[in-house]
Protein backbone atom coordinates (compact mmCIF):
# COMPACT_ATOMS: atom_id res chain seq x y z
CA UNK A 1 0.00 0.00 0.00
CA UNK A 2 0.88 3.71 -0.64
CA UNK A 3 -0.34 6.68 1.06
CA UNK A 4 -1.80 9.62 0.01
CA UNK A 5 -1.83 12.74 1.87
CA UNK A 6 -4.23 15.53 1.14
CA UNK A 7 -4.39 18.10 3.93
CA UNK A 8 -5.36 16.30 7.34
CA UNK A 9 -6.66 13.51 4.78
CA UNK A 10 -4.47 10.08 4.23
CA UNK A 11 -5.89 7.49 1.89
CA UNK A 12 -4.03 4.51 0.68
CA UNK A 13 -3.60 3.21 -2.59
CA UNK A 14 -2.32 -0.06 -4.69
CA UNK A 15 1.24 0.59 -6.66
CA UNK A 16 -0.87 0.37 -9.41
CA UNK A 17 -3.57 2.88 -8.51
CA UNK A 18 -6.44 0.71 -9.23
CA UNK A 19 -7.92 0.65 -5.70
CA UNK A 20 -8.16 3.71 -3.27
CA UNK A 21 -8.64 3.13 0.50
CA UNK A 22 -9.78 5.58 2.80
CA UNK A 23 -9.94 4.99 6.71
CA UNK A 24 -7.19 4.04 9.12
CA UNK A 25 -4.47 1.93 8.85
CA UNK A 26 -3.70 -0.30 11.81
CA UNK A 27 -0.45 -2.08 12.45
CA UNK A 28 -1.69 -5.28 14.47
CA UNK A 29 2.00 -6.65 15.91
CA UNK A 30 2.18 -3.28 17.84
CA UNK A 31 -1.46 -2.09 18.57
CA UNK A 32 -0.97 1.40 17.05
CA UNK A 33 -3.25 3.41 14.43
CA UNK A 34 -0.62 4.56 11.89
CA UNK A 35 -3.77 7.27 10.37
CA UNK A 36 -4.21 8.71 13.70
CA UNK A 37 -0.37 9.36 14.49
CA UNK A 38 0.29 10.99 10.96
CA UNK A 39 -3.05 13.27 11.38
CA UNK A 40 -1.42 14.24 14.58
CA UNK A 41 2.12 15.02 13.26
CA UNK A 42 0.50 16.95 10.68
CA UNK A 43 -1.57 18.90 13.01
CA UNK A 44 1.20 19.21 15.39
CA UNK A 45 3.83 21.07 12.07
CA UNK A 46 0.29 23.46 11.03
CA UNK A 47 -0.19 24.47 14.98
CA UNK A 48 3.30 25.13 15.04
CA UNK A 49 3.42 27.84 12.30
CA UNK A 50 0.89 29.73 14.46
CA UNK A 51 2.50 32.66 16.75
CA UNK A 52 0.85 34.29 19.52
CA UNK A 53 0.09 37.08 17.05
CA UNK A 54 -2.05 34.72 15.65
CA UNK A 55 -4.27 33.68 18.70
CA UNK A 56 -5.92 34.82 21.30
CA UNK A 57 -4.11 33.40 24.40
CA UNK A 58 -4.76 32.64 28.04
CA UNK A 59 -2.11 32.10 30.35
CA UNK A 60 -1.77 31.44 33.94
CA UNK A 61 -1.08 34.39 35.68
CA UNK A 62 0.87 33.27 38.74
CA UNK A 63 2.95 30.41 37.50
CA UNK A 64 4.02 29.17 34.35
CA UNK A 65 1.99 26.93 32.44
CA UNK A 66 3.02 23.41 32.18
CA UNK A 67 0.74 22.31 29.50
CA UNK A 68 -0.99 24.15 26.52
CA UNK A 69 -4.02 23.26 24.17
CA UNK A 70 -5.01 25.36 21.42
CA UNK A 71 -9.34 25.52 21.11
CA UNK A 72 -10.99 26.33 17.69
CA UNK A 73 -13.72 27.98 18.74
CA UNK A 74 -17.11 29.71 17.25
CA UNK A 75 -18.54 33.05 18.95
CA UNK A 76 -21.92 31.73 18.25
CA UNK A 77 -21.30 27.95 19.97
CA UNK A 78 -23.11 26.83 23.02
CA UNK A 79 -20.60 24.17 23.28
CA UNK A 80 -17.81 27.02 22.97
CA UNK A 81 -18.93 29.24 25.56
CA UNK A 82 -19.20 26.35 27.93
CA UNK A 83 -15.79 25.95 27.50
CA UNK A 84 -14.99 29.55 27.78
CA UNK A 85 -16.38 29.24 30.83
CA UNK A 86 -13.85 26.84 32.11
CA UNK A 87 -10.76 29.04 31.27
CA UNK A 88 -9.96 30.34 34.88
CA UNK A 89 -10.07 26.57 36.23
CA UNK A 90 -7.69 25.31 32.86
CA UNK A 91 -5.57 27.83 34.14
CA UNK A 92 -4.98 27.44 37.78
CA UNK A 93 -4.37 24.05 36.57
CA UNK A 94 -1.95 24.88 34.78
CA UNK A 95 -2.89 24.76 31.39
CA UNK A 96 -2.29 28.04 28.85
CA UNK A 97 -5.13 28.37 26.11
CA UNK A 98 -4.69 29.52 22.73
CA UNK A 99 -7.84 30.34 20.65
CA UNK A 100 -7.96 29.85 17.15
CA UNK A 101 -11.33 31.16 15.41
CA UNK A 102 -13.47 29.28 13.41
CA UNK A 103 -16.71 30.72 13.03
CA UNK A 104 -18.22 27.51 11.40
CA UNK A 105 -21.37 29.79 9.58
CA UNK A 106 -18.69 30.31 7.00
CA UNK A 107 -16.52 33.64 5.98
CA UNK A 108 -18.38 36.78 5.72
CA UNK A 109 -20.78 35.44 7.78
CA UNK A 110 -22.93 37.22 10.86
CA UNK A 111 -20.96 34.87 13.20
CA UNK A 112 -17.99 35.84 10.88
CA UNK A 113 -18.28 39.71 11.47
CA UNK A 114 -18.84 38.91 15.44
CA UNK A 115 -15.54 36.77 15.28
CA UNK A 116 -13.99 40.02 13.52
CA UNK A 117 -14.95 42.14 16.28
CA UNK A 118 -13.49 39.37 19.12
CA UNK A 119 -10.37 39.62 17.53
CA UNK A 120 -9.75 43.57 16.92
CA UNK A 121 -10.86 43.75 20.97
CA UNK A 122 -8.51 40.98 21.83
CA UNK A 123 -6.30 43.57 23.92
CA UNK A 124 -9.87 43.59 26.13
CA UNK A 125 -10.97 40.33 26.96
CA UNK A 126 -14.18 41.71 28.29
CA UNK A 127 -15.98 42.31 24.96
CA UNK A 128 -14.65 38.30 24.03
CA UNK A 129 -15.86 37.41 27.25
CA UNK A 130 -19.18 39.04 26.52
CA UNK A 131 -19.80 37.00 23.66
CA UNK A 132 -18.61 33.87 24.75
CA UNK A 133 -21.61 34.12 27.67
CA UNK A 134 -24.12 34.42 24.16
CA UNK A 135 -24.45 37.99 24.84
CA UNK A 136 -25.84 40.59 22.61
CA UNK A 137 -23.98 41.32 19.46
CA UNK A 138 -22.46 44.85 20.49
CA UNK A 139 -24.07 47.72 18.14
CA UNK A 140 -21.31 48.97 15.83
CA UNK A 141 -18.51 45.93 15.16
CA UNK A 142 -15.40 46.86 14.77
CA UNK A 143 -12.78 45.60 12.09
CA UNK A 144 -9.20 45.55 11.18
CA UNK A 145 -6.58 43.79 9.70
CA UNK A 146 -7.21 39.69 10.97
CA UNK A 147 -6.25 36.07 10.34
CA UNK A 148 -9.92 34.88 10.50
CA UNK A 149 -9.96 34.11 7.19
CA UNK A 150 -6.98 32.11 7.29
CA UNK A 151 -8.14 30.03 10.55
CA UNK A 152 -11.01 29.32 9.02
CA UNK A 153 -9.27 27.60 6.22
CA UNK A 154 -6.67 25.91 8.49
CA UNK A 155 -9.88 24.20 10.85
CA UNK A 156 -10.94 23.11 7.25
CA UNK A 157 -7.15 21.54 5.98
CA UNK A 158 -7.05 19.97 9.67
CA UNK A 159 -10.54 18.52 9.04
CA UNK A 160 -12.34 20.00 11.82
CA UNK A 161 -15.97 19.54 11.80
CA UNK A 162 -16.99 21.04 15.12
CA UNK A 163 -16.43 23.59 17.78
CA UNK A 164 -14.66 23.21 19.58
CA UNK A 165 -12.00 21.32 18.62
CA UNK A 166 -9.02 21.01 21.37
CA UNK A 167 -5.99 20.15 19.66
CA UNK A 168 -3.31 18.64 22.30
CA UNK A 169 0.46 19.51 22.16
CA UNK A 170 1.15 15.83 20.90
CA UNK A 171 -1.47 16.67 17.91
CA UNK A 172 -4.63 14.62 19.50
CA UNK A 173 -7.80 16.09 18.20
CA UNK A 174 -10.86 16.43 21.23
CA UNK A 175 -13.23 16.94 19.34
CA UNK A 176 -16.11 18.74 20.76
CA UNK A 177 -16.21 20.08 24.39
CA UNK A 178 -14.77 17.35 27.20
CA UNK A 179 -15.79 17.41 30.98
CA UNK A 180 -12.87 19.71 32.87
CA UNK A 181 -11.71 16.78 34.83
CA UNK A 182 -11.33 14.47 32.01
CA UNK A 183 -9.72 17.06 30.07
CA UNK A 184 -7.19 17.79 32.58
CA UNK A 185 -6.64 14.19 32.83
CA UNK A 186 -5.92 13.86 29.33
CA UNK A 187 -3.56 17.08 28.92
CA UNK A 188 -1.99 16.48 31.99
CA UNK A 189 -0.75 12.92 30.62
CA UNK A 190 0.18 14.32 27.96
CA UNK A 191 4.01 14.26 27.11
């Protein structure tokens, strides 16, 4: 078999292109899932081109954090703000939050515009906050120069389906939001 890599996507082929698989390959004698561990190198090279201009980040403010997870996320997502919500606990355990956004309604959007505004107020976490809690959509939103456009196109090359979508540092993919326990668990035994 060959594989073929198209964004997050891996299929596998014969030598002579005949037959096309898609779905993961597992290697048996040692128990591992060969699709899942190059989705999460790939995922792991894309996150790593991000910089902190390119987020919005949350980091512990009295020690350093020991772990970090970076959360596509969607203004308009129930699931999302519940997870906003558990920030100042991911934090005082330890664990630094990057946001990438992802307003799933598409680019140019309502939800799109919102997401615009979150980032050109990033310096004030309040008006975020606000709309992470489904608040009201502030009167006037603001713009300037963003990367929304781009994260929405990286959630889509990573295959992301759903907000939010917690990527570990190892590359894992969470998809959707976890219980705060569990997800502590998981990052926590993460290496």
């Amino acid at each position: 078999l060959f594989s073929v890599q198209q964004g997050a996507f891996f299929f596998y082929t014969s030598a002579d292109g005949n037959y096309v698989l898609r779905g993961d390959l597992l290697s048996l004698s040692d128990q591992r899932n060969l699709t899942e561990e190059a989705q999460q190198s790939f995922r792991v090279a894309a996150l790593n081109k991000l910089t902190d201009k390119d987020t919005i980040n949350f980091s512990p403010e009295k020690t350093k954090a020991s772990h970090r997870i970076t959360v596509f996320t969607d203004v308009d997502c129930p699931y999302c703000h519940q997870m906003h919500q558990m920030i100042p606990q991911l934090l005082e355990a330890g664990i630094a939050v990057r946001y990438v956004m992802y307003p799933r309604a598409g680019v140019d959007s309502h939800s799109y515009q919102k997401t615009v505004h979150a980032w050109c107020q990033r310096a004030n976490k309040a008006e975020l906050d606000q709309l992470m809690k489904g608040g009201s959509t502030p009167a006037k939103l603001t713009t300037c120069t963003h990367p929304i456009k781009q994260q929405f196109e990286l959630a889509a090359e990573l295959g992301l389906q759903g907000t939010p979508s917690i990527i570990l540092a190892d590359g894992r993919l969470i998809p959707g939001l976890a219980p705060f326990d569990e997800l502590v668990r998981v990052v926590k035994a993460t290496k």
